[in-house]
N, C-alpha and C. Protein backbone atom coordinates (compact mmCIF):
# COMPACT_ATOMS: atom_id res chain seq x y z
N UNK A 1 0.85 -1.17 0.00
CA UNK A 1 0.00 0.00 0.00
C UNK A 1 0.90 1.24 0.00
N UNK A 2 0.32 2.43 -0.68
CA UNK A 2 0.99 3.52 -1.04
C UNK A 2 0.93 4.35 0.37
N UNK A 3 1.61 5.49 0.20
CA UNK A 3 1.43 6.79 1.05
C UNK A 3 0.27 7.29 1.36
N UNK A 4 0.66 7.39 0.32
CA UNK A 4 -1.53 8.22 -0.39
C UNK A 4 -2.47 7.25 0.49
N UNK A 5 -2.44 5.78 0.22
CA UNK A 5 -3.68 5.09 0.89
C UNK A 5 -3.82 5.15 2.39
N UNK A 6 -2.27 4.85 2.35
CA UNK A 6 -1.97 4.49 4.24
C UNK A 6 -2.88 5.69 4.59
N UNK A 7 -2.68 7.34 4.36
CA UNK A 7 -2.78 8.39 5.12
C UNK A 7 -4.13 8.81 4.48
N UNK A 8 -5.19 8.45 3.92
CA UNK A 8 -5.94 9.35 2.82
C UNK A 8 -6.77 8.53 3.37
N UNK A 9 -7.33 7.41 3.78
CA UNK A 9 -7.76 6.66 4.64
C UNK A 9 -8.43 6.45 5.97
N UNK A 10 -7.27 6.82 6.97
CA UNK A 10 -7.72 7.32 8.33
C UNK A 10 -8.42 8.69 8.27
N UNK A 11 -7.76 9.47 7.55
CA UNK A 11 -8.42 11.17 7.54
C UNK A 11 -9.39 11.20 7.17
N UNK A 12 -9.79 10.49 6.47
CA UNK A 12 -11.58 10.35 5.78
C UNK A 12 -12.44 9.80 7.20
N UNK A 13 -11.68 8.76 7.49
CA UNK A 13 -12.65 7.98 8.35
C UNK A 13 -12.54 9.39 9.74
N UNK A 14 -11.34 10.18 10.23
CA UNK A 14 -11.29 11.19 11.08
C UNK A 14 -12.58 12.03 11.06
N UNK A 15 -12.63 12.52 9.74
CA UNK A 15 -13.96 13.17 9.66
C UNK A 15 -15.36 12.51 9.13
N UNK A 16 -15.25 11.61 9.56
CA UNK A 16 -16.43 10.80 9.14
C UNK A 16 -17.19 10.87 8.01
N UNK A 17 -16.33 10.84 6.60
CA UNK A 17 -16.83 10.55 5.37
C UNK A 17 -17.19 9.17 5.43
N UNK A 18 -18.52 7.96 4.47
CA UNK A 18 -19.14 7.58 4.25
C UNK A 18 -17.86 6.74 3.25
N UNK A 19 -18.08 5.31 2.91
CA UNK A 19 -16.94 4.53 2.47
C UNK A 19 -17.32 4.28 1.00
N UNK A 20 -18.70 4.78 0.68
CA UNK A 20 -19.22 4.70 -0.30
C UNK A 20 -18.98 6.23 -1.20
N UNK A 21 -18.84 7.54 -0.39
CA UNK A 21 -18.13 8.61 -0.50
C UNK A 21 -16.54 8.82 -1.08
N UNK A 22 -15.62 8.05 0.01
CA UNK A 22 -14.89 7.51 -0.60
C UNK A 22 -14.57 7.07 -1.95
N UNK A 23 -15.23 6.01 -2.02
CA UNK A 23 -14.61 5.10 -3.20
C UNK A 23 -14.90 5.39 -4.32
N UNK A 24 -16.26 6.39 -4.39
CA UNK A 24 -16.32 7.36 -5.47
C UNK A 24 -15.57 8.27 -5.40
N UNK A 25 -14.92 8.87 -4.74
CA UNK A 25 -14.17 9.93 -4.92
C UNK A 25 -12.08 10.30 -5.03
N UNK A 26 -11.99 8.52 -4.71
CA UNK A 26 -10.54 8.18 -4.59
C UNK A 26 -9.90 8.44 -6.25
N UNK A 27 -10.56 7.74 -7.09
CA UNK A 27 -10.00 7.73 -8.89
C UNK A 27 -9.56 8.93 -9.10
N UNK A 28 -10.53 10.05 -8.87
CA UNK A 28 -10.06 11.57 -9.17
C UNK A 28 -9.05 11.84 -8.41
N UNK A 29 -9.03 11.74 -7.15
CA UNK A 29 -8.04 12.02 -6.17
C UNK A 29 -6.92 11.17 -6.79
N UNK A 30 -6.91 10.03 -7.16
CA UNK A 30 -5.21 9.86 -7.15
C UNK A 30 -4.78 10.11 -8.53
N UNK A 31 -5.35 10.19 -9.48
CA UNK A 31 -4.97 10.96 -10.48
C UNK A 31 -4.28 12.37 -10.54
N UNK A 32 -5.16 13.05 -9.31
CA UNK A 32 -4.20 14.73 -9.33
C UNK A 32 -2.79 14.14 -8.23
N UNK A 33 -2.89 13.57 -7.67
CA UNK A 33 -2.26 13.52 -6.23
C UNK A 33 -1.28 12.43 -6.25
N UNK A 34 -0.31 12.18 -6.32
CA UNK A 34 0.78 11.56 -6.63
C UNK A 34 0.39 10.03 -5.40
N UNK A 35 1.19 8.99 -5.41
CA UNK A 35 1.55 8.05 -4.92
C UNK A 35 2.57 8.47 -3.09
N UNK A 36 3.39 8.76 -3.18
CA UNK A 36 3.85 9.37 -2.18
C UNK A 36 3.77 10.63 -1.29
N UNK A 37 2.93 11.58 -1.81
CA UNK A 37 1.97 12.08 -0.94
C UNK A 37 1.27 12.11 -0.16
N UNK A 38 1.48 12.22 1.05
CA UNK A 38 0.79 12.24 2.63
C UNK A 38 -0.52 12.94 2.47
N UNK A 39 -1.67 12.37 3.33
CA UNK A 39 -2.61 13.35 3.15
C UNK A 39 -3.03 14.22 4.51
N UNK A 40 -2.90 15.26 4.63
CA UNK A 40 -3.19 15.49 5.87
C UNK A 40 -4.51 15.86 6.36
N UNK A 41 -5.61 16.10 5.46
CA UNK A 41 -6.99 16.64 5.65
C UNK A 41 -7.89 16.14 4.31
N UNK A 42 -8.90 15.95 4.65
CA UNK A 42 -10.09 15.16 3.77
C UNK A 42 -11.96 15.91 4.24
N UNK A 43 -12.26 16.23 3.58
CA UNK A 43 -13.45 16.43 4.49
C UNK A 43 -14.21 17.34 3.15
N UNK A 44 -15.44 17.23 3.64
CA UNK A 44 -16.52 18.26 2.98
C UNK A 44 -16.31 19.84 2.87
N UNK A 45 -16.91 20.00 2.21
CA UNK A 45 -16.90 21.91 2.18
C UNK A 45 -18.18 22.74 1.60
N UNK A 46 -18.13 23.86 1.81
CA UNK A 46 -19.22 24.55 0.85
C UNK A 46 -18.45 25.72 0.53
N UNK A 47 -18.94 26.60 -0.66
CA UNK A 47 -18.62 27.42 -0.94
C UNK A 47 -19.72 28.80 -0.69
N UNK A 48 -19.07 29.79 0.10
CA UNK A 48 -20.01 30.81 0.44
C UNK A 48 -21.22 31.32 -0.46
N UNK A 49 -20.15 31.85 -1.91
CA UNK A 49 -20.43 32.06 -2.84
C UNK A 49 -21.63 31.32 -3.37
N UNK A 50 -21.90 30.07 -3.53
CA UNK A 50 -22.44 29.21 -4.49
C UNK A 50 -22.73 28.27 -3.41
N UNK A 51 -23.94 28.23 -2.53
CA UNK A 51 -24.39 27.61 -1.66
C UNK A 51 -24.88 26.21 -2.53
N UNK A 52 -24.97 26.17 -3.43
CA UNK A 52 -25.29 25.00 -4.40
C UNK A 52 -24.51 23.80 -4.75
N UNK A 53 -24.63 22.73 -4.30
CA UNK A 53 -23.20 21.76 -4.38
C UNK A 53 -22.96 21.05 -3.67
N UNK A 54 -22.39 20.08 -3.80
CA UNK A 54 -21.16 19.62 -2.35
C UNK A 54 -19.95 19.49 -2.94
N UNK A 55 -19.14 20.04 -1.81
CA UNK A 55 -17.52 19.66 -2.51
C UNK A 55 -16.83 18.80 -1.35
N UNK A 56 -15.61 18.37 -2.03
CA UNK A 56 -14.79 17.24 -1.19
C UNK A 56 -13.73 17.87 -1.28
N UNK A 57 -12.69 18.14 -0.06
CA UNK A 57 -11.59 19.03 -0.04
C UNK A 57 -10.46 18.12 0.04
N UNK A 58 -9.42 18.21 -0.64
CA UNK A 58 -8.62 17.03 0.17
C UNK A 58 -7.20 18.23 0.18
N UNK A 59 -6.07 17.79 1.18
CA UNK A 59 -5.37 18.73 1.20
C UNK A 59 -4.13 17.62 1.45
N UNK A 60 -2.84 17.86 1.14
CA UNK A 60 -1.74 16.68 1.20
C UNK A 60 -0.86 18.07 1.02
N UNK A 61 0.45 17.22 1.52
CA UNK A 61 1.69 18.11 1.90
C UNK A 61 2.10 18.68 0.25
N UNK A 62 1.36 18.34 0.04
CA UNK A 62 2.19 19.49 -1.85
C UNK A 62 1.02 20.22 -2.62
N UNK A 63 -0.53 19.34 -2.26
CA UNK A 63 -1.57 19.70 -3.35
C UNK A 63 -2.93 20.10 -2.54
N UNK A 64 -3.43 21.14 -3.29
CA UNK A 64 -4.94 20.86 -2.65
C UNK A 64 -5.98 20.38 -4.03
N UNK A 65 -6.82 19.53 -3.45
CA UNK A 65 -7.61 19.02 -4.72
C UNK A 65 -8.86 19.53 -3.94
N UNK A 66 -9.66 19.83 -4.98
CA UNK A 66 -11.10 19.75 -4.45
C UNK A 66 -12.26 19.27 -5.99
N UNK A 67 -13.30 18.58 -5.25
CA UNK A 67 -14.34 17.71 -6.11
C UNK A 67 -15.48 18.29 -5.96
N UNK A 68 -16.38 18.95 -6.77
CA UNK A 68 -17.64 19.04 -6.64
C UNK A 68 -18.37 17.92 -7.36
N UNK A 69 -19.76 17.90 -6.35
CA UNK A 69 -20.52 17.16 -7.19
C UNK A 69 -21.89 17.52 -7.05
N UNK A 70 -22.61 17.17 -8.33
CA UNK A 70 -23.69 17.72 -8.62
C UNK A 70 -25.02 17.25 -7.62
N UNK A 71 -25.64 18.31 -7.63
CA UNK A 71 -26.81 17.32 -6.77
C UNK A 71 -27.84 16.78 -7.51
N UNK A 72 -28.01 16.95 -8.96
CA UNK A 72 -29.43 16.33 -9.25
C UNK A 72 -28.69 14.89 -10.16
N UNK A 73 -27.84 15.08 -10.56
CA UNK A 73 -26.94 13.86 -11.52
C UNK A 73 -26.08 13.29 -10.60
N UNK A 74 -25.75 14.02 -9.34
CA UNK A 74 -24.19 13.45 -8.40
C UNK A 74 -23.34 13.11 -9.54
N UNK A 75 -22.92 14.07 -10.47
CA UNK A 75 -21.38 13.94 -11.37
C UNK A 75 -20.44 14.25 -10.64
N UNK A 76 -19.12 13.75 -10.58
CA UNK A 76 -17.56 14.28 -9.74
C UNK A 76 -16.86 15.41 -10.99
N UNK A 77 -16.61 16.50 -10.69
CA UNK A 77 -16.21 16.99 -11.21
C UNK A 77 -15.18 17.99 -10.79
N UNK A 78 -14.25 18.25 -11.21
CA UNK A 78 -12.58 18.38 -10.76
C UNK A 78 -13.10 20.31 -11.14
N UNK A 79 -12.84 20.56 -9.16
CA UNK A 79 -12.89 22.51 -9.16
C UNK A 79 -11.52 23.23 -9.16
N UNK A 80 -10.98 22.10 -8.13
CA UNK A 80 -9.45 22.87 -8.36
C UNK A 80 -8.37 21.75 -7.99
N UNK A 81 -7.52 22.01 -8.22
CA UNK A 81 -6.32 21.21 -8.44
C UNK A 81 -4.92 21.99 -8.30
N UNK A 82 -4.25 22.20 -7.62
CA UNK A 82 -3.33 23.40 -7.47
C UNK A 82 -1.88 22.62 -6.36
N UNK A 83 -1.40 22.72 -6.78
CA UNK A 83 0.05 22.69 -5.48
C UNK A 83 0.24 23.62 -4.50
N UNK A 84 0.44 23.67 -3.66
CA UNK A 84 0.94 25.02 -2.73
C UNK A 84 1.16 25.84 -2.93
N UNK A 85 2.27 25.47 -3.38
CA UNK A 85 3.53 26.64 -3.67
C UNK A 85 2.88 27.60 -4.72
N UNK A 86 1.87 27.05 -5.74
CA UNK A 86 1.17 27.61 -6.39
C UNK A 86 -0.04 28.78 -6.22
N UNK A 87 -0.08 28.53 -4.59
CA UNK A 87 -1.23 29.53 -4.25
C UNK A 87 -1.07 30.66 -3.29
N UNK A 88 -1.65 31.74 -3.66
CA UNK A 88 -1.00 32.95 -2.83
C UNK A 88 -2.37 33.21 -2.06
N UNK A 89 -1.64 34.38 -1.28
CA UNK A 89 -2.87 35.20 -0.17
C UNK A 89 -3.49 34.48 0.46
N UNK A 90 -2.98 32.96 0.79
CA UNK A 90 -3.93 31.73 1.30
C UNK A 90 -4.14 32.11 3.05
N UNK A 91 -5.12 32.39 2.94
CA UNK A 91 -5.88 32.95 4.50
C UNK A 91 -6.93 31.77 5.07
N UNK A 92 -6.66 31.70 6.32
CA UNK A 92 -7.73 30.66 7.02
C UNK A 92 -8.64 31.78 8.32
N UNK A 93 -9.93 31.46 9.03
CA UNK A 93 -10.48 32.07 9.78
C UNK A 93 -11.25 31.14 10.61
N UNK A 94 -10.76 30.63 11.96
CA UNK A 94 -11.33 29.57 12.59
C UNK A 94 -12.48 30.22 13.04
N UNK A 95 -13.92 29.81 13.38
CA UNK A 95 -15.12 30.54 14.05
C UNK A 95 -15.86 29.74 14.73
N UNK A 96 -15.44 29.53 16.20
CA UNK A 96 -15.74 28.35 16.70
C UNK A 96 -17.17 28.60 17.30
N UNK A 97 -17.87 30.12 16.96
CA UNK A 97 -19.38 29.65 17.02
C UNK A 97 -20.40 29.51 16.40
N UNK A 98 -19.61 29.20 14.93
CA UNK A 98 -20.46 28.63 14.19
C UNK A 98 -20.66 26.93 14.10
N UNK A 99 -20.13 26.40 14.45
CA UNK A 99 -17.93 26.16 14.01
C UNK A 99 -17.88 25.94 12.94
N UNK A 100 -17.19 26.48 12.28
CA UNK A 100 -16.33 26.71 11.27
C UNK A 100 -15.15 27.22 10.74
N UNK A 101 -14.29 27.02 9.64
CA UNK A 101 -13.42 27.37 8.94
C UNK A 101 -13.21 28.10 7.97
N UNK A 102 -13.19 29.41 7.52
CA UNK A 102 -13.17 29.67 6.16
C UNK A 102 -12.24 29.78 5.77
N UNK A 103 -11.82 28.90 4.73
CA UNK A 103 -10.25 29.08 3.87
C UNK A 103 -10.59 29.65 2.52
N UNK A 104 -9.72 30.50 2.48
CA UNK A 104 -9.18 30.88 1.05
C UNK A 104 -7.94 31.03 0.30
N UNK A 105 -7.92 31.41 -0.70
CA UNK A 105 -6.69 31.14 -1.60
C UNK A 105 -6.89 31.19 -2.86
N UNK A 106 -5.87 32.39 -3.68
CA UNK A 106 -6.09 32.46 -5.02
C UNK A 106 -5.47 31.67 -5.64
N UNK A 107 -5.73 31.07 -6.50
CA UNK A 107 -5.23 30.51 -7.50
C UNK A 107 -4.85 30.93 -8.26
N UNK A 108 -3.55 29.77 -9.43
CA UNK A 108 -2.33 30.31 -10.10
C UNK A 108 -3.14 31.25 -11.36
N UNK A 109 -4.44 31.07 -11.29
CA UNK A 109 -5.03 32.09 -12.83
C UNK A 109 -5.56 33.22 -12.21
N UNK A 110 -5.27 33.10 -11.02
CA UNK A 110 -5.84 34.68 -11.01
C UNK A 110 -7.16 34.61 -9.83
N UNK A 111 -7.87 33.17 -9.58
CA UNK A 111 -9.30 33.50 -9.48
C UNK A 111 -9.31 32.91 -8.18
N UNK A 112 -9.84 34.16 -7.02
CA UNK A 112 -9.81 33.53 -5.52
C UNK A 112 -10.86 32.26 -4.99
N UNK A 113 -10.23 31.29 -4.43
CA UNK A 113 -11.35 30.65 -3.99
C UNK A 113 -11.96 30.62 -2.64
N UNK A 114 -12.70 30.45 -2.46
CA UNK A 114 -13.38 30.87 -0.85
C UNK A 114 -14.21 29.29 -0.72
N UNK A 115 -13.47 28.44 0.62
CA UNK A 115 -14.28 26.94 1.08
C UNK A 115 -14.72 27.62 2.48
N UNK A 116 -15.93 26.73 3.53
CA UNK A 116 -16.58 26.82 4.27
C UNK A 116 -16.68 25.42 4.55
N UNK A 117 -15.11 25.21 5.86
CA UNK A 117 -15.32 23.48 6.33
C UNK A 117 -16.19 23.46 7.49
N UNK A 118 -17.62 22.79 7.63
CA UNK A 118 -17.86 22.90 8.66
C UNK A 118 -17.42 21.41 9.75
N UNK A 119 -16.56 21.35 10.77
CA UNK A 119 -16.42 19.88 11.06
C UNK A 119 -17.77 19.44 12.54
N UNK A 120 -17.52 18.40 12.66
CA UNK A 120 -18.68 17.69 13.27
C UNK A 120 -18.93 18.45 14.69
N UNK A 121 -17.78 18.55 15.56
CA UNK A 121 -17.70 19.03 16.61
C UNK A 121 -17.08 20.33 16.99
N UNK A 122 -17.27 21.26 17.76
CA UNK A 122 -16.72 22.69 17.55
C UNK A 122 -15.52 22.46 18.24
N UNK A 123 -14.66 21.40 19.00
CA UNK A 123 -13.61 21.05 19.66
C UNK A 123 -12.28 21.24 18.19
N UNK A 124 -13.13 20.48 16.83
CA UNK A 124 -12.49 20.16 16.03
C UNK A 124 -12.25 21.66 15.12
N UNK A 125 -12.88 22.43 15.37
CA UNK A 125 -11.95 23.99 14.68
C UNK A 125 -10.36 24.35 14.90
N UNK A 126 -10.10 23.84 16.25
CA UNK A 126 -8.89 24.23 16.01
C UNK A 126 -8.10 23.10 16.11
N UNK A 127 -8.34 21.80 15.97
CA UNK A 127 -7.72 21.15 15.19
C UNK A 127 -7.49 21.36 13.62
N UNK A 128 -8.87 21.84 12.81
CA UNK A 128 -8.45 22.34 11.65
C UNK A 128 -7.68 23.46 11.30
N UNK A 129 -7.67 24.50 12.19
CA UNK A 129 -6.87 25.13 12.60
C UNK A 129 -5.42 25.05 12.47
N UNK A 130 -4.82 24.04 13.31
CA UNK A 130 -3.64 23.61 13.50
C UNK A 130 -2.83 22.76 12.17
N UNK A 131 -3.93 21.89 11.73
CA UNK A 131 -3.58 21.37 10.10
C UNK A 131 -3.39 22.91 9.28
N UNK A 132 -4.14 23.40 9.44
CA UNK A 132 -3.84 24.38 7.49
C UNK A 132 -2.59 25.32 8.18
N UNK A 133 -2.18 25.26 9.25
CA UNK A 133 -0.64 26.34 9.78
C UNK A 133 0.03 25.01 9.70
N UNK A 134 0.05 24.31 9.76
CA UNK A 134 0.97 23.16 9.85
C UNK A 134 1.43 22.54 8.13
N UNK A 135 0.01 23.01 7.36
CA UNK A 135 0.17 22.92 5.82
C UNK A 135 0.37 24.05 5.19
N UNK A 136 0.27 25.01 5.60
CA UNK A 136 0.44 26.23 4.60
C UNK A 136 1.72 27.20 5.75
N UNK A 137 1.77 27.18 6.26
CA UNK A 137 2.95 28.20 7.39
C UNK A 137 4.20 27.90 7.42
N UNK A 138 4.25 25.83 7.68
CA UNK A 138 5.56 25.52 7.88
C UNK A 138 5.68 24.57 7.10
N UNK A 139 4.98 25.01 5.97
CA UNK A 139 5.90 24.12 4.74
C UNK A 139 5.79 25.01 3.31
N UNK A 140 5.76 26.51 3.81
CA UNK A 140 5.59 26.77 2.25
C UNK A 140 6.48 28.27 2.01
N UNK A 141 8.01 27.92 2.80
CA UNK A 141 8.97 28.24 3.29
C UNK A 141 10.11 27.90 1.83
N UNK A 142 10.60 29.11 1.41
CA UNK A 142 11.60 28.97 -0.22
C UNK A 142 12.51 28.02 0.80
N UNK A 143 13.15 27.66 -0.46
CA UNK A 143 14.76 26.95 0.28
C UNK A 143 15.62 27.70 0.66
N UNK A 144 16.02 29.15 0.49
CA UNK A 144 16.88 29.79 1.36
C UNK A 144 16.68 29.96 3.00
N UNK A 145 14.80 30.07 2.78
CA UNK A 145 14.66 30.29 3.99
C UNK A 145 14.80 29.48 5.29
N UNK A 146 14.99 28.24 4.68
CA UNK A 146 15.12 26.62 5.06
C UNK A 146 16.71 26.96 5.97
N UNK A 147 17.45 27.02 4.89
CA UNK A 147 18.92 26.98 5.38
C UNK A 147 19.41 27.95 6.25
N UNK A 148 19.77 27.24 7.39
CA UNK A 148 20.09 27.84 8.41
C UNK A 148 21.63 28.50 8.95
N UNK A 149 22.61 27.44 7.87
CA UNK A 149 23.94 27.84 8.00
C UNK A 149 24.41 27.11 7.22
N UNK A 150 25.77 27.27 6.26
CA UNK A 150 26.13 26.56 5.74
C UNK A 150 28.06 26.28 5.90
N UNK A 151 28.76 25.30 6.03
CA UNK A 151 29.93 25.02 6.39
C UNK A 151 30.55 25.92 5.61
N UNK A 152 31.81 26.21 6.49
CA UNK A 152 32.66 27.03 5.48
C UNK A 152 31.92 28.73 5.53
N UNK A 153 30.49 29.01 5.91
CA UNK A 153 30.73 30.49 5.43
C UNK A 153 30.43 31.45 6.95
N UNK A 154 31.20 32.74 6.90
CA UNK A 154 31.03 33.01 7.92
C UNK A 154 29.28 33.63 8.72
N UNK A 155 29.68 33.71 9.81
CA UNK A 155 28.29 34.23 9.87
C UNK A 155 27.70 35.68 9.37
N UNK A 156 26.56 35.68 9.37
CA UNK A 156 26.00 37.10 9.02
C UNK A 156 26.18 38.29 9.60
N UNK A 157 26.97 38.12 11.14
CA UNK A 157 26.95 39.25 12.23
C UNK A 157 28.57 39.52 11.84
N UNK A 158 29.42 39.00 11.10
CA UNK A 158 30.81 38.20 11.48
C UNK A 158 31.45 39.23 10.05
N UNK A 159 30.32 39.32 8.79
CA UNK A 159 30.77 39.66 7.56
C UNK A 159 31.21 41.16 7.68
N UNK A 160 32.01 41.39 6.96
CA UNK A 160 32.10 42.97 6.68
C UNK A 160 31.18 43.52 5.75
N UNK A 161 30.25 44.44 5.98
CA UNK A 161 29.10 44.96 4.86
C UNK A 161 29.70 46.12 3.97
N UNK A 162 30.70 46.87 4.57
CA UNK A 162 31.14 48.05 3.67
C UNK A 162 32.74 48.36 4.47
N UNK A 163 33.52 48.66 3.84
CA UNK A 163 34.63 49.26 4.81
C UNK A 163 34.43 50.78 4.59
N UNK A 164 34.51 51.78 5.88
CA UNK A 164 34.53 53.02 6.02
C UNK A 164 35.37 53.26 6.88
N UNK A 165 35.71 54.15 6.72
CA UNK A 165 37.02 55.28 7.01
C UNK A 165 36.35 55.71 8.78
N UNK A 166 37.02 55.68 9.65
CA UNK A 166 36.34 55.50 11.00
C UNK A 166 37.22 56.93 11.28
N UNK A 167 36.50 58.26 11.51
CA UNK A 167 36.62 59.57 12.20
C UNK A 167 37.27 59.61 13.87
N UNK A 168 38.57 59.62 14.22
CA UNK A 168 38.55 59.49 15.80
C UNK A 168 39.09 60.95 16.28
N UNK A 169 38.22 61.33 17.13
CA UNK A 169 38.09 62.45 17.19
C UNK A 169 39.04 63.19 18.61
């Protein structure tokens, strides 16, 4: 068994998606979503905007996928598909008396998206909470910002920035 299954698995069953939910909705998912990809969040959503729908959010350490599906046909149909690194202005808003989540995030064309996770229990906001800073805060960090020191160079406090002519009076 893959990454993807091991972890894409429990998180469904975490938020108590339906196995029949699932298994319709895995084909699309591993098509955008690689084999070794962790998943860290799975769950339903709505969109503020377009109260019309259901969507399936899935979120993994590189991608966010999301599935709408229709309500009078129930078709799966692919809303967004995006990598991280690909998405800017990505804002979350925990509201634990609704409870809810509102995430957003524009996407690489330009066009913002706005989800509405509601989870089962209001305990579980800031667990969702803690996932999207844990997925979007401390992992979506360039590689310079990563490196902390490297052998051989001196430190930053240590360098000379300019030589000037020192006045002693």
């Amino acid at each position: 068994m893959d990454v993807f299954s091991r972890t894409f698995l429990p998180a469904a069953a975490d938020t108590g998606l339906a196995a029949q939910t699932v298994s319709r909705h895995i084909p699309i998912f591993r098509r955008c979503v690689g084999a070794g990809d962790a998943t860290i969040l799975v769950t339903r959503c709505s969109r503020p905007q377009r109260p019309v729908g259901e969507y399936l959010l899935l979120l993994t350490h590189r991608r966010l996928v999301v599935i709408r599906q229709t309500r009078v046909l129930h078709r799966l149909c692919l809303h967004l598909n995006a990598e991280l690194r690909e998405l800017t202005d990505v804002t979350w808003s925990p509201d634990p008396r609704l409870p809810a989540v509102e995430l957003a995030a524009t996407a690489i064309d330009g066009v913002r998206e706005r989800f509405l996770i509601r989870p089962q229990h209001p305990r579980q906001v800031w667990q969702l909470d803690a996932l999207l800073h844990h997925a979007f805060r401390t992992r979506l960090r360039t590689a310079r910002e990563r490196i902390v020191a490297t052998i051989g160079e001196a430190p930053a406090a240590a360098r000379p920035t300019a030589l000037r002519p020192v006045v002693i009076r």
